[in-house]
PDB file of N, CA and C in Angstrom:
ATOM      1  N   UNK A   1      23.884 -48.118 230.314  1.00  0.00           N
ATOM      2  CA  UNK A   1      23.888 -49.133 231.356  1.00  0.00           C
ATOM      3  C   UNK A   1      23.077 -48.611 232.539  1.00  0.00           C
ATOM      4  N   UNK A   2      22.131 -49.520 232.999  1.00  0.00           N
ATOM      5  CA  UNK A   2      21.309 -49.529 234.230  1.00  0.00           C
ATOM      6  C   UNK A   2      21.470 -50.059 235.071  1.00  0.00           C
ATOM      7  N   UNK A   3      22.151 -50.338 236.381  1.00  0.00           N
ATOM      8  CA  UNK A   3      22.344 -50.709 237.092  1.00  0.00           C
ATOM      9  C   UNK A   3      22.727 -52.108 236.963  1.00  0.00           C
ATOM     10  N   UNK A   4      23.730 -51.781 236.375  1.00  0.00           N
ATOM     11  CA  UNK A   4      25.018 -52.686 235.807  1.00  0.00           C
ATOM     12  C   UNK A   4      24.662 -54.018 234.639  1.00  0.00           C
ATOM     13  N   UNK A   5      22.974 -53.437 234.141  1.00  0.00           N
ATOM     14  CA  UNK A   5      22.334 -54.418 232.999  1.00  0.00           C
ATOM     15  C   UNK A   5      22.625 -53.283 231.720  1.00  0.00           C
ATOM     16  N   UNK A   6      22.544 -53.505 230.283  1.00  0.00           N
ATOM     17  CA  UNK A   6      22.435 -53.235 229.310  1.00  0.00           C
ATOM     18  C   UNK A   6      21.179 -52.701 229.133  1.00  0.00           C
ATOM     19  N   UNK A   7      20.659 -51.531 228.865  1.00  0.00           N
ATOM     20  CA  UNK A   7      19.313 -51.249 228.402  1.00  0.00           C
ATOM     21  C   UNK A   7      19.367 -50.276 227.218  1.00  0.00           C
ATOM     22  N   UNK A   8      18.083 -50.901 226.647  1.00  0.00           N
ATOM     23  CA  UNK A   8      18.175 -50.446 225.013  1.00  0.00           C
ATOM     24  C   UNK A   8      16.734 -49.284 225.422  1.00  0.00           C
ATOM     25  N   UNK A   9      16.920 -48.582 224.830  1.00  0.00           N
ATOM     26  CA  UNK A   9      15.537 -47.531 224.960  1.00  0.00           C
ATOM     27  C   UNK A   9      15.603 -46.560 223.335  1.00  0.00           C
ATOM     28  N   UNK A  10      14.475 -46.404 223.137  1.00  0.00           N
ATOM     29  CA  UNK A  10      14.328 -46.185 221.744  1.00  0.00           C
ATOM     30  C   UNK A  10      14.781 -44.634 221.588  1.00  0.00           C
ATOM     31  N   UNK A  11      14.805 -44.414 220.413  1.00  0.00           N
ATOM     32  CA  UNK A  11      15.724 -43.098 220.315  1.00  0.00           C
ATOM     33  C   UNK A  11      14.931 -41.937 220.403  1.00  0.00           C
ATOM     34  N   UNK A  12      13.770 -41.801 220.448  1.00  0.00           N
ATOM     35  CA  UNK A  12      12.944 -40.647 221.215  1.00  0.00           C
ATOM     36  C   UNK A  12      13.161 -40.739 222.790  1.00  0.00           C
ATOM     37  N   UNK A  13      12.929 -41.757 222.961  1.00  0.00           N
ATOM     38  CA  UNK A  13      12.714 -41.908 224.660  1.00  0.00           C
ATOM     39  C   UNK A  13      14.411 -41.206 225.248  1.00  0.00           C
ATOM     40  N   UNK A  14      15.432 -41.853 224.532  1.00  0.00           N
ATOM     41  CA  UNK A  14      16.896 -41.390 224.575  1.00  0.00           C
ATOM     42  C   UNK A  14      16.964 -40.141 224.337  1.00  0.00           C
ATOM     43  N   UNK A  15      16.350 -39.146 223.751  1.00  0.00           N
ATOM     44  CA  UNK A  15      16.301 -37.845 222.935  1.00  0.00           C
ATOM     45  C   UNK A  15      15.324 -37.227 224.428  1.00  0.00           C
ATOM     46  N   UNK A  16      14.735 -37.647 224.954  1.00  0.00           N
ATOM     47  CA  UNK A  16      14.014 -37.138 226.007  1.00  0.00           C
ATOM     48  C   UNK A  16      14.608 -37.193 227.452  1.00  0.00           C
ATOM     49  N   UNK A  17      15.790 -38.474 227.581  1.00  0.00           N
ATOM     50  CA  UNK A  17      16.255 -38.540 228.812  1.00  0.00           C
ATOM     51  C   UNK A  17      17.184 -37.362 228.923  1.00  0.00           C
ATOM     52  N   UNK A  18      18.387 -37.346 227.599  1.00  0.00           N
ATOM     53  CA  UNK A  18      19.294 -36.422 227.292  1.00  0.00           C
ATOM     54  C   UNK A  18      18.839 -34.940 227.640  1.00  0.00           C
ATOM     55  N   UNK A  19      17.814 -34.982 227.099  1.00  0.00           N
ATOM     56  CA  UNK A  19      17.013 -33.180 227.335  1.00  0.00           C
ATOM     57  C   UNK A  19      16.764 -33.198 228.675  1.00  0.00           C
ATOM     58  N   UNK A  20      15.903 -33.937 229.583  1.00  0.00           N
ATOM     59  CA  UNK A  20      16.054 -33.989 231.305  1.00  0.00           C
ATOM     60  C   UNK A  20      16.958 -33.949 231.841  1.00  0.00           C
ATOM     61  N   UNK A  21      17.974 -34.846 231.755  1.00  0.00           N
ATOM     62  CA  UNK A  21      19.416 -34.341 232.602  1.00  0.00           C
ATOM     63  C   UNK A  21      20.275 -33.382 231.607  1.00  0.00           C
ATOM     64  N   UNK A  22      20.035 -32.460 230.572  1.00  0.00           N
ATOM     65  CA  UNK A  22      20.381 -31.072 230.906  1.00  0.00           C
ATOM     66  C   UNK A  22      19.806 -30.038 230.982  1.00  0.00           C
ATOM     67  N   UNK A  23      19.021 -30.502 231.577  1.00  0.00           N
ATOM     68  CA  UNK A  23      18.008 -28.941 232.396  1.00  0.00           C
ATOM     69  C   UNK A  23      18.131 -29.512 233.858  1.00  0.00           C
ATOM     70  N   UNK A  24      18.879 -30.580 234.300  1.00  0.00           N
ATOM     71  CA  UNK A  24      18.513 -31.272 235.415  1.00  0.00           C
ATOM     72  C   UNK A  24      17.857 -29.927 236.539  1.00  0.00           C
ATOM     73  N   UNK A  25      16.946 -30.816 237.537  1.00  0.00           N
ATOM     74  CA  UNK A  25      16.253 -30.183 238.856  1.00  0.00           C
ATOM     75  C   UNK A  25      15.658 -28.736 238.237  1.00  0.00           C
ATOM     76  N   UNK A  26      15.319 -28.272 236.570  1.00  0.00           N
ATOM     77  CA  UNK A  26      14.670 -27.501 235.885  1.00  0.00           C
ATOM     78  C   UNK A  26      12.997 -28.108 235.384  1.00  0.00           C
ATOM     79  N   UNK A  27      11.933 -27.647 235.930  1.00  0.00           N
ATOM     80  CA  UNK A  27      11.112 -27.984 234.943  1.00  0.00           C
ATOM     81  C   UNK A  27      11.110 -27.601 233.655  1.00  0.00           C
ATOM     82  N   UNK A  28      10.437 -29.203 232.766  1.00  0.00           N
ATOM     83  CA  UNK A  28      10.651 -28.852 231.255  1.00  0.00           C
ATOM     84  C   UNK A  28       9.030 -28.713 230.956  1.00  0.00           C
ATOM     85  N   UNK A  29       8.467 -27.592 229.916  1.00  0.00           N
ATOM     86  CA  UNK A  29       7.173 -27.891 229.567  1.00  0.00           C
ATOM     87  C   UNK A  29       7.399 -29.080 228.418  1.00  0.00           C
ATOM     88  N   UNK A  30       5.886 -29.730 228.041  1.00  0.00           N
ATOM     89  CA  UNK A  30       5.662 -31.110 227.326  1.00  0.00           C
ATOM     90  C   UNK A  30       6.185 -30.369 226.308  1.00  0.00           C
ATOM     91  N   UNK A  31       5.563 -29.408 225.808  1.00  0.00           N
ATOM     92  CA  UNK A  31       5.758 -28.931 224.542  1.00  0.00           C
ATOM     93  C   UNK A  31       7.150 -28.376 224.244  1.00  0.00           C
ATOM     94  N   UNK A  32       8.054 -28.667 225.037  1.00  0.00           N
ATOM     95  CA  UNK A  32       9.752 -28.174 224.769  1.00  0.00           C
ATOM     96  C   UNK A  32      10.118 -29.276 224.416  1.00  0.00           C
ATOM     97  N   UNK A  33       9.550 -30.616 224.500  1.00  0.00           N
ATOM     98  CA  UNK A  33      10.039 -32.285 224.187  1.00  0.00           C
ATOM     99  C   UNK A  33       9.266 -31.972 222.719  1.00  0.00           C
ATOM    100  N   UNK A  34       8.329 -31.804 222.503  1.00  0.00           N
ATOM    101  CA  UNK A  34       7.580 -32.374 221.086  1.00  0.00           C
ATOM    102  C   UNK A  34       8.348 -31.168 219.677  1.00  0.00           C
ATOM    103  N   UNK A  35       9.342 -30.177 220.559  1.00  0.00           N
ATOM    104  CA  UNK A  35      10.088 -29.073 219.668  1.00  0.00           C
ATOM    105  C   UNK A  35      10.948 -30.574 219.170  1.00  0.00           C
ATOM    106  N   UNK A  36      11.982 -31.045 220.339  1.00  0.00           N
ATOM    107  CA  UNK A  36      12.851 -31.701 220.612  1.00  0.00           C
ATOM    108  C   UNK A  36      12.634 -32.897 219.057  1.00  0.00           C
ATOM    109  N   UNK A  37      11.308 -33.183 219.069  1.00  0.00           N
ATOM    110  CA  UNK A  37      11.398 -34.677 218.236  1.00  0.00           C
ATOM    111  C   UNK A  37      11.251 -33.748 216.850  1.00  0.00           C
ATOM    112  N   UNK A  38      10.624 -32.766 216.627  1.00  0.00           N
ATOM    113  CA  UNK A  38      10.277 -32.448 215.436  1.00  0.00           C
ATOM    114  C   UNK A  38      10.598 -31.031 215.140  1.00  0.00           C
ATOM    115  N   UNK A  39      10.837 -30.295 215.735  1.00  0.00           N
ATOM    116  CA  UNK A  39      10.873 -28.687 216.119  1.00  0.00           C
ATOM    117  C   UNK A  39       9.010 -28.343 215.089  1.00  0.00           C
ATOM    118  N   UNK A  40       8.959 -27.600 214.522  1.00  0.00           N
ATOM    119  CA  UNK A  40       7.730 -27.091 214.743  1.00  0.00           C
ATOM    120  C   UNK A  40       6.872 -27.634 213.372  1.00  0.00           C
ATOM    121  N   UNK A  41       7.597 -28.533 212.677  1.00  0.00           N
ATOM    122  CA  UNK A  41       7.106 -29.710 211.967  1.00  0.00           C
ATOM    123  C   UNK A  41       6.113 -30.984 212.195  1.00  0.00           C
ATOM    124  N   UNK A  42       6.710 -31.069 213.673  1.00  0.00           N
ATOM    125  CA  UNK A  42       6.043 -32.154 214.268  1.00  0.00           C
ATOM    126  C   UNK A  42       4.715 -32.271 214.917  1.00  0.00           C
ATOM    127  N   UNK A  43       3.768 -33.236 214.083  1.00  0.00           N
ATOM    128  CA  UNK A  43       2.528 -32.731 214.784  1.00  0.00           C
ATOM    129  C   UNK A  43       1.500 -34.204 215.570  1.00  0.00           C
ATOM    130  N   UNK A  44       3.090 -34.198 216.463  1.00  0.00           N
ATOM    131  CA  UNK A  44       2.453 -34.981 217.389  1.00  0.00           C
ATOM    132  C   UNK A  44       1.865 -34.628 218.776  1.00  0.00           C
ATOM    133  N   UNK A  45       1.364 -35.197 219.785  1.00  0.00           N
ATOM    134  CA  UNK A  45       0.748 -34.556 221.244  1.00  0.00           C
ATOM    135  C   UNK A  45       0.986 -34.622 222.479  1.00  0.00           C
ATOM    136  N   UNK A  46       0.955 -34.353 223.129  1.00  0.00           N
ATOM    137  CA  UNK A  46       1.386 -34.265 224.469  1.00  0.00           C
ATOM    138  C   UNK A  46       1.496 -35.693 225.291  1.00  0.00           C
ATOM    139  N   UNK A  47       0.225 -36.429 224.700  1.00  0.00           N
ATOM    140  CA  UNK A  47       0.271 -37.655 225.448  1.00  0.00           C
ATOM    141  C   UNK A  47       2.023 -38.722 224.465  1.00  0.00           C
ATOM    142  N   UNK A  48       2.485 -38.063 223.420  1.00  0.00           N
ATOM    143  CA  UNK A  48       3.337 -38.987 222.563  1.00  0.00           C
ATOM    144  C   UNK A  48       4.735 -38.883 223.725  1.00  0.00           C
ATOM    145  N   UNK A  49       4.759 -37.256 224.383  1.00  0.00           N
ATOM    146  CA  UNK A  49       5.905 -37.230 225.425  1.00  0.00           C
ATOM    147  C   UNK A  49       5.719 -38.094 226.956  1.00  0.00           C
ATOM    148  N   UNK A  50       4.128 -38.272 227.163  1.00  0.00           N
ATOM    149  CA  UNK A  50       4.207 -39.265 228.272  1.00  0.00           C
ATOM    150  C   UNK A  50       4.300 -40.755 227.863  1.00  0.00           C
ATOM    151  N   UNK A  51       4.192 -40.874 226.982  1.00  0.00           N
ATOM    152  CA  UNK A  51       4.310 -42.624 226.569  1.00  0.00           C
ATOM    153  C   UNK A  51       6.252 -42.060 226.926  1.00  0.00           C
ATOM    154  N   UNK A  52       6.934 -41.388 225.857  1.00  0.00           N
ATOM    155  CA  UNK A  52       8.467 -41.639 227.024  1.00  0.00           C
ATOM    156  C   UNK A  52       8.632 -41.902 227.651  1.00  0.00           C
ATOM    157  N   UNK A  53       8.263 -40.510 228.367  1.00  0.00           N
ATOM    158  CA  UNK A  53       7.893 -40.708 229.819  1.00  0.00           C
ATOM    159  C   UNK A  53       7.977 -41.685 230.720  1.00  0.00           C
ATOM    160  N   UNK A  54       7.296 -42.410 230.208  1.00  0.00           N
ATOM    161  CA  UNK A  54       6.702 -43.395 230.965  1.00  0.00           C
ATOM    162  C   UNK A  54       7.779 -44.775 230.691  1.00  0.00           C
ATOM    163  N   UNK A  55       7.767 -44.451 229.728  1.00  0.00           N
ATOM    164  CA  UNK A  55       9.318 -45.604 229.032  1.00  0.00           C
ATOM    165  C   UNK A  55      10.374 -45.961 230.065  1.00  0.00           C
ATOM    166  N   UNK A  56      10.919 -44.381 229.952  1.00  0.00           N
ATOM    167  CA  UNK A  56      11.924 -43.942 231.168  1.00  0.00           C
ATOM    168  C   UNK A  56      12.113 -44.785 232.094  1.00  0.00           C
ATOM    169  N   UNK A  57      10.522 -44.336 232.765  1.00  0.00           N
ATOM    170  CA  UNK A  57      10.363 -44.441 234.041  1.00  0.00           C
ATOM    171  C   UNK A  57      10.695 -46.139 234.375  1.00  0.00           C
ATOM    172  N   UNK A  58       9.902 -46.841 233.839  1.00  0.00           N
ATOM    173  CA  UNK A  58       9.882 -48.217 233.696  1.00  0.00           C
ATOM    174  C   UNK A  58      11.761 -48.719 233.871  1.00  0.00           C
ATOM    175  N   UNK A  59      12.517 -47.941 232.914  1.00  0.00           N
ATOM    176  CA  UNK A  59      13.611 -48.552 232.637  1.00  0.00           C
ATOM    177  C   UNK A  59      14.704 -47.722 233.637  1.00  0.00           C
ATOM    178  N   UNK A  60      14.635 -47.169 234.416  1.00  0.00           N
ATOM    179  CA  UNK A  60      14.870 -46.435 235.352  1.00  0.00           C
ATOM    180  C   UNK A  60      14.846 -47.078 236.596  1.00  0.00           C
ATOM    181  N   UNK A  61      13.554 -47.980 236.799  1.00  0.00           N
ATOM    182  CA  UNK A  61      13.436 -48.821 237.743  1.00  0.00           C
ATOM    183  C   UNK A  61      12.567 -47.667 239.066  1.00  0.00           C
ATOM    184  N   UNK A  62      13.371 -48.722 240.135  1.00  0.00           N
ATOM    185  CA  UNK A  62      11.996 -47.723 241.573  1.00  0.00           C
ATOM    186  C   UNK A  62      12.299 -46.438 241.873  1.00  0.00           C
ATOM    187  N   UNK A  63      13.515 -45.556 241.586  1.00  0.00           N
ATOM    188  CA  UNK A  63      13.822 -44.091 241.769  1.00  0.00           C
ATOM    189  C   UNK A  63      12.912 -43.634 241.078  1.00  0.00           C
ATOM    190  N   UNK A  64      12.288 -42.308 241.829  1.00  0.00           N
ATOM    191  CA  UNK A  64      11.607 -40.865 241.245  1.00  0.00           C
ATOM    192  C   UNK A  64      12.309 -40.160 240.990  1.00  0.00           C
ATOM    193  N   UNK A  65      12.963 -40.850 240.000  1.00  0.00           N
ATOM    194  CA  UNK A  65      13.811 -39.439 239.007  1.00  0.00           C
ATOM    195  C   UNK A  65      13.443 -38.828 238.076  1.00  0.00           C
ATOM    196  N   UNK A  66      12.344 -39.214 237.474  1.00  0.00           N
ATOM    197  CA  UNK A  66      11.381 -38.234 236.646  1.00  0.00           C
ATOM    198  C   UNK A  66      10.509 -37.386 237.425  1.00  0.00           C
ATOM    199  N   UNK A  67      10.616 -36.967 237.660  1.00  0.00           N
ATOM    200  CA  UNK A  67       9.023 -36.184 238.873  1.00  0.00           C
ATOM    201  C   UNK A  67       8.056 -35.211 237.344  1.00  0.00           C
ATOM    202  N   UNK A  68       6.958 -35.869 237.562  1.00  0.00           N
ATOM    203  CA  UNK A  68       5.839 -34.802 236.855  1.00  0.00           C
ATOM    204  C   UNK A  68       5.716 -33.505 237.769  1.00  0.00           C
ATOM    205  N   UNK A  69       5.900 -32.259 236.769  1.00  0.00           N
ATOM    206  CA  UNK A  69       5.342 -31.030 237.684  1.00  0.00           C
ATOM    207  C   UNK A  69       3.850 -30.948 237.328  1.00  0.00           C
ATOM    208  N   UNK A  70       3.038 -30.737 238.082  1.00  0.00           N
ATOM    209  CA  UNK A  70       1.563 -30.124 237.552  1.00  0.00           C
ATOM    210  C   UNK A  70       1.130 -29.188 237.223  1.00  0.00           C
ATOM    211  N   UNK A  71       0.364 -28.970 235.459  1.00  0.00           N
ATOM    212  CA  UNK A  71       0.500 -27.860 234.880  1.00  0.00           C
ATOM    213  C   UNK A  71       1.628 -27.434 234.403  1.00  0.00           C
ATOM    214  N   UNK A  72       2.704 -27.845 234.108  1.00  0.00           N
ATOM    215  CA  UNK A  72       4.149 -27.428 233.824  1.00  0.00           C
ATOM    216  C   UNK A  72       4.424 -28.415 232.600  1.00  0.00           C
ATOM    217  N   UNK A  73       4.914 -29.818 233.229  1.00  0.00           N
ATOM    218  CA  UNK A  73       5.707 -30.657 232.384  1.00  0.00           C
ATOM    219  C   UNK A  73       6.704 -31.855 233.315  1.00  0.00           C
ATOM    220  N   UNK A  74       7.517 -31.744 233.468  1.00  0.00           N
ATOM    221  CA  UNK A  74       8.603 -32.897 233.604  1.00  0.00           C
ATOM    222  C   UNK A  74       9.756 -31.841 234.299  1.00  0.00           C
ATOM    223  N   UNK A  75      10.834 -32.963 235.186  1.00  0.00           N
ATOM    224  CA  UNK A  75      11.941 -32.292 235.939  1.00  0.00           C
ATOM    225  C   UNK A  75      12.518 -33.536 235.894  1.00  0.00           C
ATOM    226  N   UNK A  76      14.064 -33.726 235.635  1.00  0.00           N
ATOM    227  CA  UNK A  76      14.789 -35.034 236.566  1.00  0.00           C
ATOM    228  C   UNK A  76      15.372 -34.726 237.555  1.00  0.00           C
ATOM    229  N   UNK A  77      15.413 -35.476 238.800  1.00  0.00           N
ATOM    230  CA  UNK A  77      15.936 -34.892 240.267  1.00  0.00           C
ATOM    231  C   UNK A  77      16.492 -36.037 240.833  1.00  0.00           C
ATOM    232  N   UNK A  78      17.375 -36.342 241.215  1.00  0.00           N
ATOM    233  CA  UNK A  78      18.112 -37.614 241.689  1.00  0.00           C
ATOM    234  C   UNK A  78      17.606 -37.518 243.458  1.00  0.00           C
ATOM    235  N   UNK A  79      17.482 -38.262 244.042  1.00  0.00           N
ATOM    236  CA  UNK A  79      16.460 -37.832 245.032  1.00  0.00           C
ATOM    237  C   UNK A  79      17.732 -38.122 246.386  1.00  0.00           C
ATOM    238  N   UNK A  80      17.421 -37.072 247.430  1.00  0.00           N
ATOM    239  CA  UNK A  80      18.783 -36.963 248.523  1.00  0.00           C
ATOM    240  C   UNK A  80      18.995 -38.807 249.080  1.00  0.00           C
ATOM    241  N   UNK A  81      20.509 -38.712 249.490  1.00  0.00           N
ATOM    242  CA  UNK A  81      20.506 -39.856 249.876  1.00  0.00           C
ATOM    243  C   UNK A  81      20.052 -39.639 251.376  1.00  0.00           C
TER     244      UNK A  81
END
């Protein structure tokens, strides 16, 4: 539930939120998500973790709770009130 609507998000994108809030306010590198979908089987790319990403973000609404690090990867940070 999203702000008190039902939201469906696909089960990678779900497999990627889960991994952000438990590393919460930790940067994650891309390549610790593409372990995540496949561990070292998987030979998908970096841009397959920003399409999530980006999923997320959308369904998340106007909070920057994903923050991109640069050169790093991804962090979730609930931002001060």
């Amino acid at each position: 539930m999203l702000k008190e609507k039902l939201s469906r998000l696909p089960s990678r994108s779900l497999s990627c939120l889960f991994f952000l809030l438990s590393t919460r306010d930790r940067p994650l590198a891309g390549s610790s998500f593409l372990n995540l979908f496949g561990g070292m089987d998987y030979h998908g790319s970096l841009r397959t973790v920003d399409t999530h990403i980006k999923t997320l973000r959308m369904k998340l609404g106007t909070g920057d709770y994903i923050q991109t690090i640069w050169g790093v990867g991804y962090k979730f940070e609930v931002p001060a009130t």
